[in-house]
Protein backbone atom coordinates (compact mmCIF):
# COMPACT_ATOMS: atom_id res chain seq x y z
CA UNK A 1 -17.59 5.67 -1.06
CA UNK A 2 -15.92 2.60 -0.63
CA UNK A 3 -14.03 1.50 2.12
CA UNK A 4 -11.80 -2.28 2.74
CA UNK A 5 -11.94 -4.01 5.53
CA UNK A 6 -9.38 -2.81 7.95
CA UNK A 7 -8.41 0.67 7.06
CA UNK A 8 -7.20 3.01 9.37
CA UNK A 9 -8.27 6.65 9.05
CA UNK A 10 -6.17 8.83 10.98
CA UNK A 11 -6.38 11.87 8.19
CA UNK A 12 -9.44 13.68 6.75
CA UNK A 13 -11.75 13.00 3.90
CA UNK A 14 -13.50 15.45 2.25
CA UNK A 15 -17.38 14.48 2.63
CA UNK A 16 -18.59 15.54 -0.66
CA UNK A 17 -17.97 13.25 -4.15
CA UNK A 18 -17.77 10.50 -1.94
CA UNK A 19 -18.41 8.27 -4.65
CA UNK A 20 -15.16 8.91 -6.20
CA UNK A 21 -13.50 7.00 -3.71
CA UNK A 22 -12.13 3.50 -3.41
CA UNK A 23 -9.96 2.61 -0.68
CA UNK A 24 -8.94 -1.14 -0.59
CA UNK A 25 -8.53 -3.47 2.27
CA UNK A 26 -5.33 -2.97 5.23
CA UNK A 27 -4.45 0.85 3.76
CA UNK A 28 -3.83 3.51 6.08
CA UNK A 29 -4.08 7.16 5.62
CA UNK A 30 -1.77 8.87 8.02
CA UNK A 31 -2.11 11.92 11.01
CA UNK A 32 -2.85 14.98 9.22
CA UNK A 33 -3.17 13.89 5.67
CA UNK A 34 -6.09 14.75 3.62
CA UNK A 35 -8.14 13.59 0.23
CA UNK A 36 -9.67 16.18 -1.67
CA UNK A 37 -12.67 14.95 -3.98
CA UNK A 38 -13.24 18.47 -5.43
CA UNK A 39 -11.59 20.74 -7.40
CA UNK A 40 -11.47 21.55 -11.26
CA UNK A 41 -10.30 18.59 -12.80
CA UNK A 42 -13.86 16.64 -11.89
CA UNK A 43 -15.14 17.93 -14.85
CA UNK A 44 -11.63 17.92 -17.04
CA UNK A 45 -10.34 14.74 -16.47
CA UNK A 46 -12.33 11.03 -17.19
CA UNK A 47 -11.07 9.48 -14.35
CA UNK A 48 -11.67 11.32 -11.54
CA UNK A 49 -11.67 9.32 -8.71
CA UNK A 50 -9.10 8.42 -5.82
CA UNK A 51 -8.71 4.81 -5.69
CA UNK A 52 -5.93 2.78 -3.24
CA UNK A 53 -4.86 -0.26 -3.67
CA UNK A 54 -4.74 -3.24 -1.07
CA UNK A 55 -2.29 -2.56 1.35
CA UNK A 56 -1.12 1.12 0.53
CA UNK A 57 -0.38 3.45 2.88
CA UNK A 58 -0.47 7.37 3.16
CA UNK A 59 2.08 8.84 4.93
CA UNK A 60 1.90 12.33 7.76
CA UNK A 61 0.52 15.15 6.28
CA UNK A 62 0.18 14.04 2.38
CA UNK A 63 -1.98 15.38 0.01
CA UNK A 64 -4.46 13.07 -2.18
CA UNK A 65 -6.07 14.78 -5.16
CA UNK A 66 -8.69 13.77 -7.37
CA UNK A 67 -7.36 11.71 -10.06
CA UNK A 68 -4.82 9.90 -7.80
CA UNK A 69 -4.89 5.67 -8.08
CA UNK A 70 -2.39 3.84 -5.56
CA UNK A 71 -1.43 0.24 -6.90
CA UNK A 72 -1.22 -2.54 -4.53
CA UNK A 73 1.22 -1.84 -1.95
CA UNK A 74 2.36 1.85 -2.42
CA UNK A 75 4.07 4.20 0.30
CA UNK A 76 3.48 7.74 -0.32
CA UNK A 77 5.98 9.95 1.66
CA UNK A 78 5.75 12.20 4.07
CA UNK A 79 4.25 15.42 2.53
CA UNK A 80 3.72 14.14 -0.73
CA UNK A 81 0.87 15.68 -2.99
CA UNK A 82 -0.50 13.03 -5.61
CA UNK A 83 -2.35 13.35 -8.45
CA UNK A 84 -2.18 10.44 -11.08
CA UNK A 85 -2.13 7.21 -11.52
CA UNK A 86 1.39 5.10 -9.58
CA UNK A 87 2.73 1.04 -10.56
CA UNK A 88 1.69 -1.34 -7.95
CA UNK A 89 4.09 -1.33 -5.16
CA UNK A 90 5.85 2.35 -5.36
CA UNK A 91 7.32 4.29 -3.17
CA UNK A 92 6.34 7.91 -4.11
CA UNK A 93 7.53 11.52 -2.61
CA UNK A 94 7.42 15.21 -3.76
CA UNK A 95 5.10 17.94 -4.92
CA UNK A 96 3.85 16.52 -7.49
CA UNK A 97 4.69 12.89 -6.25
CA UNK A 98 7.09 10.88 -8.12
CA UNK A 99 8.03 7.56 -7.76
CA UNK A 100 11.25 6.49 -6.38
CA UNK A 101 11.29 2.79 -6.97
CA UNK A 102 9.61 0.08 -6.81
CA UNK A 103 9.64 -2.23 -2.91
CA UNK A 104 11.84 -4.42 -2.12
CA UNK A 105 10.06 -7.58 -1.95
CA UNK A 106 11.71 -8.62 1.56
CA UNK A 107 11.30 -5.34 2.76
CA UNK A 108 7.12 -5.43 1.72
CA UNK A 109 6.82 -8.36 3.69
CA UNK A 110 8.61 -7.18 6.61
CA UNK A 111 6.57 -4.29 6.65
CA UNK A 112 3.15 -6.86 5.75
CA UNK A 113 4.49 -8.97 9.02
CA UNK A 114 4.90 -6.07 11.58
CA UNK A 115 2.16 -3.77 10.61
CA UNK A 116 -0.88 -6.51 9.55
CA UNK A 117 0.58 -9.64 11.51
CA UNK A 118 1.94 -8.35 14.33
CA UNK A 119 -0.08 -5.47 14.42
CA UNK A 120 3.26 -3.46 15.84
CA UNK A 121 4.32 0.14 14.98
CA UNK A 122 7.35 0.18 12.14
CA UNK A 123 10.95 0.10 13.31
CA UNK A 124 9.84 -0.77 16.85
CA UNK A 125 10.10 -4.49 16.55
CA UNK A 126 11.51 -7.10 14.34
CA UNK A 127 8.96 -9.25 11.98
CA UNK A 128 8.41 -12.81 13.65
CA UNK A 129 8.48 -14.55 10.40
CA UNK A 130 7.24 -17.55 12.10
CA UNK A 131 3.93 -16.15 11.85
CA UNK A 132 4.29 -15.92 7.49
CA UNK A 133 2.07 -18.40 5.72
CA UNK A 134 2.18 -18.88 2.09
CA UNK A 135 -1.83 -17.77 2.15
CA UNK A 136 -0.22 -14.22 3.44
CA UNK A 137 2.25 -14.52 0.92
CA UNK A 138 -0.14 -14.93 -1.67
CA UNK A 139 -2.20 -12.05 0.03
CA UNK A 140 0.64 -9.88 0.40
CA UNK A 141 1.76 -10.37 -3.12
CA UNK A 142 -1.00 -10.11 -5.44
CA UNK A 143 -0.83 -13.71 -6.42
CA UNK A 144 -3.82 -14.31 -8.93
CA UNK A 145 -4.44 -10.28 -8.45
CA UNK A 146 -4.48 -7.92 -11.55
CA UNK A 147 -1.26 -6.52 -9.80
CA UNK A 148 1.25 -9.04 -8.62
CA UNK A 149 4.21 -8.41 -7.12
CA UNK A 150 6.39 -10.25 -9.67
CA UNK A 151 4.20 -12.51 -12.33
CA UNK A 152 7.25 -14.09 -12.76
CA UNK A 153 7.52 -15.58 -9.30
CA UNK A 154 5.22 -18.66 -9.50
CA UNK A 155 3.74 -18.68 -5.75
CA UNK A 156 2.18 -22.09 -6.20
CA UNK A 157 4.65 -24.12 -6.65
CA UNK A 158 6.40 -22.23 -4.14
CA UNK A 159 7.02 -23.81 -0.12
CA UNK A 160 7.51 -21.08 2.31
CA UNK A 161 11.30 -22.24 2.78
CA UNK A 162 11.76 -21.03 -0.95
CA UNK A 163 9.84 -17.45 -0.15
CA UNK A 164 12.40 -17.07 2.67
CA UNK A 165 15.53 -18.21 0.26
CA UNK A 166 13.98 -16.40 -2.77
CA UNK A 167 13.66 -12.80 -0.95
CA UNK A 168 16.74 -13.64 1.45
CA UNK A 169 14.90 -13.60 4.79
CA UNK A 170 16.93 -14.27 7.85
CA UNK A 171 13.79 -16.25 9.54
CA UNK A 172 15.65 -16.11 13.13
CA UNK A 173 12.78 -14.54 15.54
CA UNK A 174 15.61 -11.47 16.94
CA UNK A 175 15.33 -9.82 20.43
């Protein structure tokens, strides 16, 4: 087993296979949800491990089978029961778990600002962007990660006035 720096365990994992599991650095895996590292597709299937991504979080009561890989940055849904690989930043929901689209890159970093920043509880506060850097930018992002967020968006040339104008961030500290 292999656990990130700064993961919060509010779930269950199974105890046995524990060597099948990878969970990155800031991930969460939310109240009631649970990863399974047995079953009948350890033998069946040549990657059978559950592996999550930097910064992806499970949300109440999901399932996590064997087999399952989070990208950077995915949101699994309420309830959702995954099984396979997901793309880097997904949202995912449903028995079997789809996903529904990709993050909205203000929207990651709003959520990166609140929950690993701030240290806050979503939708209680709004993000005090004065405390973005362009080193949690780069974090946040995947820059010079095998999973960016965009390998389009060249981060270092980049001030972060032109993250703010780029992903159309209000940076006004609101009430």
């Amino acid at each position: 087993m292999k656990i990130g720096k700064n993961f919060q365990n509010l779930g269950e994992i199974e105890k046995w296979n524990s060597d099948c599991l990878e969970i990155g650095d800031n991930c969460l895996l939310g109240t009631e949800s649970k990863i399974i590292l047995h079953g009948p597709i350890l033998p069946y299937r040549e990657n059978n491990k559950v592996v999550f991504g930097d910064l992806s979080w499970v949300g109440f009561r999901s399932t996590i089978l064997m087999g399952t890989k989070l990208g950077r940055g995915c949101l699994v849904a309420t309830n959702t029961v995954t099984n396979k690989e997901y793309a880097p930043y997904s949202i995912i929901a449903g028995n079997p778990g789809k996903v529904l689209r990709k993050r909205d890159g203000k929207e990651f970093l709003s959520f990166y600002v609140i929950r690993i920043l701030m240290n806050a509880v979503l939708g209680t506060v709004h993000p005090n962007w004065s405390l973005l850097t362009m080193e949690h930018v780069k974090y946040a992002l995947g820059h010079n990660t095998s999973e960016p967020y965009d390998e389009n968006l060249n981060l270092d040339s980049m001030t972060i006035d032109d993250v703010f104008e780029h992903f159309e961030i209000d940076k006004k500290i609101k009430d």
